[in-house]
Protein backbone atom coordinates (compact mmCIF):
# COMPACT_ATOMS: atom_id res chain seq x y z
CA UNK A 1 10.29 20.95 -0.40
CA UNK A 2 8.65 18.78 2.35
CA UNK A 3 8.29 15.27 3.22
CA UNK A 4 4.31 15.35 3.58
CA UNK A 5 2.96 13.56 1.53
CA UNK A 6 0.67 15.12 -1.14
CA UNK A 7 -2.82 13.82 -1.75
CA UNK A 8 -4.53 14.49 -4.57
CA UNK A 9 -8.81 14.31 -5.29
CA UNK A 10 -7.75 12.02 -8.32
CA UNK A 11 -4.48 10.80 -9.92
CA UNK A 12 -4.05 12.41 -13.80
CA UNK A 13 -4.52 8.54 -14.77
CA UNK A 14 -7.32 5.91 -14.07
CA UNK A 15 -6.31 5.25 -10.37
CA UNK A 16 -7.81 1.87 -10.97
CA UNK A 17 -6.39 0.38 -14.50
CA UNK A 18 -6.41 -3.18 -14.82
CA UNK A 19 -3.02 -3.32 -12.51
CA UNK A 20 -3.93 -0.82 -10.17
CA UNK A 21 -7.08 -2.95 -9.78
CA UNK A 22 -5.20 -6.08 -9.02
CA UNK A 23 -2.95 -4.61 -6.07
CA UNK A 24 -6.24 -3.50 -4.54
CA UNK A 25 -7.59 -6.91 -4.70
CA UNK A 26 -4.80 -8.53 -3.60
CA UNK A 27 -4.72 -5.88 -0.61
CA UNK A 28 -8.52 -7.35 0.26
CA UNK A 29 -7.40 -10.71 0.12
CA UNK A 30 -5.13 -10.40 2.61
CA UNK A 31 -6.92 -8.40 4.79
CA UNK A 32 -9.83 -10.87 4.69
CA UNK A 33 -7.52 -13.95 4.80
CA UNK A 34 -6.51 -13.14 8.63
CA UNK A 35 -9.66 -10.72 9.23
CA UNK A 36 -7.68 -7.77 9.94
CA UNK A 37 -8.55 -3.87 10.03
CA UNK A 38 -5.76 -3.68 7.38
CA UNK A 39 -4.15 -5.30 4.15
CA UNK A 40 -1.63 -4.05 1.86
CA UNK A 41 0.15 -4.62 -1.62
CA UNK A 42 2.90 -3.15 -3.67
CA UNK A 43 4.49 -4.39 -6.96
CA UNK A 44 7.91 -3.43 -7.65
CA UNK A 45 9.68 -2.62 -10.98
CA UNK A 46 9.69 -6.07 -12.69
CA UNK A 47 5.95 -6.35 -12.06
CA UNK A 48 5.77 -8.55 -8.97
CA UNK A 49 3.89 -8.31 -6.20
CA UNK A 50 3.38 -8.77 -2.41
CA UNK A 51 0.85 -8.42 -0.06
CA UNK A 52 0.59 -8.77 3.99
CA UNK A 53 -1.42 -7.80 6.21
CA UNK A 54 -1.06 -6.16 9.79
CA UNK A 55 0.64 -7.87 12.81
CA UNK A 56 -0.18 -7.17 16.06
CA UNK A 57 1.48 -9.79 18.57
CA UNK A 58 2.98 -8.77 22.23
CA UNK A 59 6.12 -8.80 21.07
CA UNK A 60 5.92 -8.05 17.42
CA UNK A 61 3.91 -4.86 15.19
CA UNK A 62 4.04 -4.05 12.03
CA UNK A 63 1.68 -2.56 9.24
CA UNK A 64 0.40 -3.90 6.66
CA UNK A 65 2.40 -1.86 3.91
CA UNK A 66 5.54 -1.77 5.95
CA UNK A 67 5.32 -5.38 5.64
CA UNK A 68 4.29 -5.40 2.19
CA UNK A 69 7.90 -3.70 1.33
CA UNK A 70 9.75 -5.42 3.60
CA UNK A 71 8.98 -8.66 1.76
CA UNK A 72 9.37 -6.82 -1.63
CA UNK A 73 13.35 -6.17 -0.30
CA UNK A 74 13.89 -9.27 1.35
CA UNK A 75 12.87 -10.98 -2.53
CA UNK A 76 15.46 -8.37 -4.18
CA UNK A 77 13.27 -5.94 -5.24
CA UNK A 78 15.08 -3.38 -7.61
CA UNK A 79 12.02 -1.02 -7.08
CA UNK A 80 8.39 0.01 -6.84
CA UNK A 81 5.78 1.29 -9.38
CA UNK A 82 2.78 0.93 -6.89
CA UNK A 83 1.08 0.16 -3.67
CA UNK A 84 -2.26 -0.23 -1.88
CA UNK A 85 -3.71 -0.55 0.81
CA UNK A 86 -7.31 -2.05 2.41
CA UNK A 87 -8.89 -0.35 5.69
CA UNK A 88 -12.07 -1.00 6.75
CA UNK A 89 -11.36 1.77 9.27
CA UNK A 90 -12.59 4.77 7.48
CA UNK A 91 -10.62 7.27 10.21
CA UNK A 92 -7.41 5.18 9.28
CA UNK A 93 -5.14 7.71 8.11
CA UNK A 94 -2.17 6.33 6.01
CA UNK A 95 0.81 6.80 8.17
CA UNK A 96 3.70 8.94 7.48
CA UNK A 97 5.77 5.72 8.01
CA UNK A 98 4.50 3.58 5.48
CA UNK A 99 4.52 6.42 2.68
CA UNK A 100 8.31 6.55 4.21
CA UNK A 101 9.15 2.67 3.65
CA UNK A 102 7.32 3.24 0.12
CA UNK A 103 9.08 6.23 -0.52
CA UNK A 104 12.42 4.63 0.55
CA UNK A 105 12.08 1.56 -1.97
CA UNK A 106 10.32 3.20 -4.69
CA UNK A 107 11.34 7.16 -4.88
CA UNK A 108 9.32 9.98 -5.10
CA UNK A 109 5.95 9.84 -7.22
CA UNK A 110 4.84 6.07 -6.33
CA UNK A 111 1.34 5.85 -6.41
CA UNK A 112 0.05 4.93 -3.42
CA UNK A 113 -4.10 4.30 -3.35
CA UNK A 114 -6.44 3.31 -0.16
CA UNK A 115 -9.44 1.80 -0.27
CA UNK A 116 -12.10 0.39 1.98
CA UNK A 117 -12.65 -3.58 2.22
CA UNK A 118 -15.34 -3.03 -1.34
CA UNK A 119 -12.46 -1.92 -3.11
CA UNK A 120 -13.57 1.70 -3.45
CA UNK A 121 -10.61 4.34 -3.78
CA UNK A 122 -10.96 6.37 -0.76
CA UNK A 123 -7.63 8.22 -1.42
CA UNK A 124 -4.62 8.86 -3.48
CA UNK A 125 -1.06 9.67 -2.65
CA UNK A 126 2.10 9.92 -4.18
CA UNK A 127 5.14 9.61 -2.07
């Protein structure tokens, strides 16, 4: 077993159902709210969500999806069923450190979709 994780061409379900949908939009907003390369949402297990986008300050850096699930633990999150994330970078691999903080709130098999700033699914993982 490895700790790659494994990206599929398409998830078995509708990548984009109606709450699927709504994590990616909420991932735009926040991208476009500070004009960022990068925006992020996840919703844990009682259905909530949080977004956040990159920060990049001298003395501070985090992604947008690490940030995402730190706020998701710092509310009490029990879980996650979910997350996105927004690049309008379209080299932007996901990093094996935000599938990590994913992985390490939500378990194996979260969903995890990216998309470019038109909401378009660009790619699908599952932690």
């Amino acid at each position: 077993m490895t700790d790659q994780p494994a990206e599929t061409d398409q998830p078995a379900a509708d990548p984009l159902d109606p709450e699927d949908r709504k994590l990616v939009t909420l991932a735009r907003s926040s991208r476009a709210r500070v004009q960022g390369l990068h925006g992020a949402a996840v919703r844990d297990t009682t259905g909530r969500t949080y977004t956040a986008a990159t920060v990049h300050l001298s003395s501070l850096q985090v992604s947008a999806l690490r940030l995402a699930v730190a706020m998701a633990v710092s509310s009490g999150a029990p879980g996650l069923e979910a997350a996105a994330l927004v690049t309008a970078d379209p080299d932007h691999p996901i990093a094996e450190l935000d599938l990590s903080a994913v992985r390490d709130l939500g378990g194996t098999g979260v969903p995890v979709l990216v998309a470019d700033p038109t909401g378009a699914l660009r790619a699908y993982f599952a932690t």
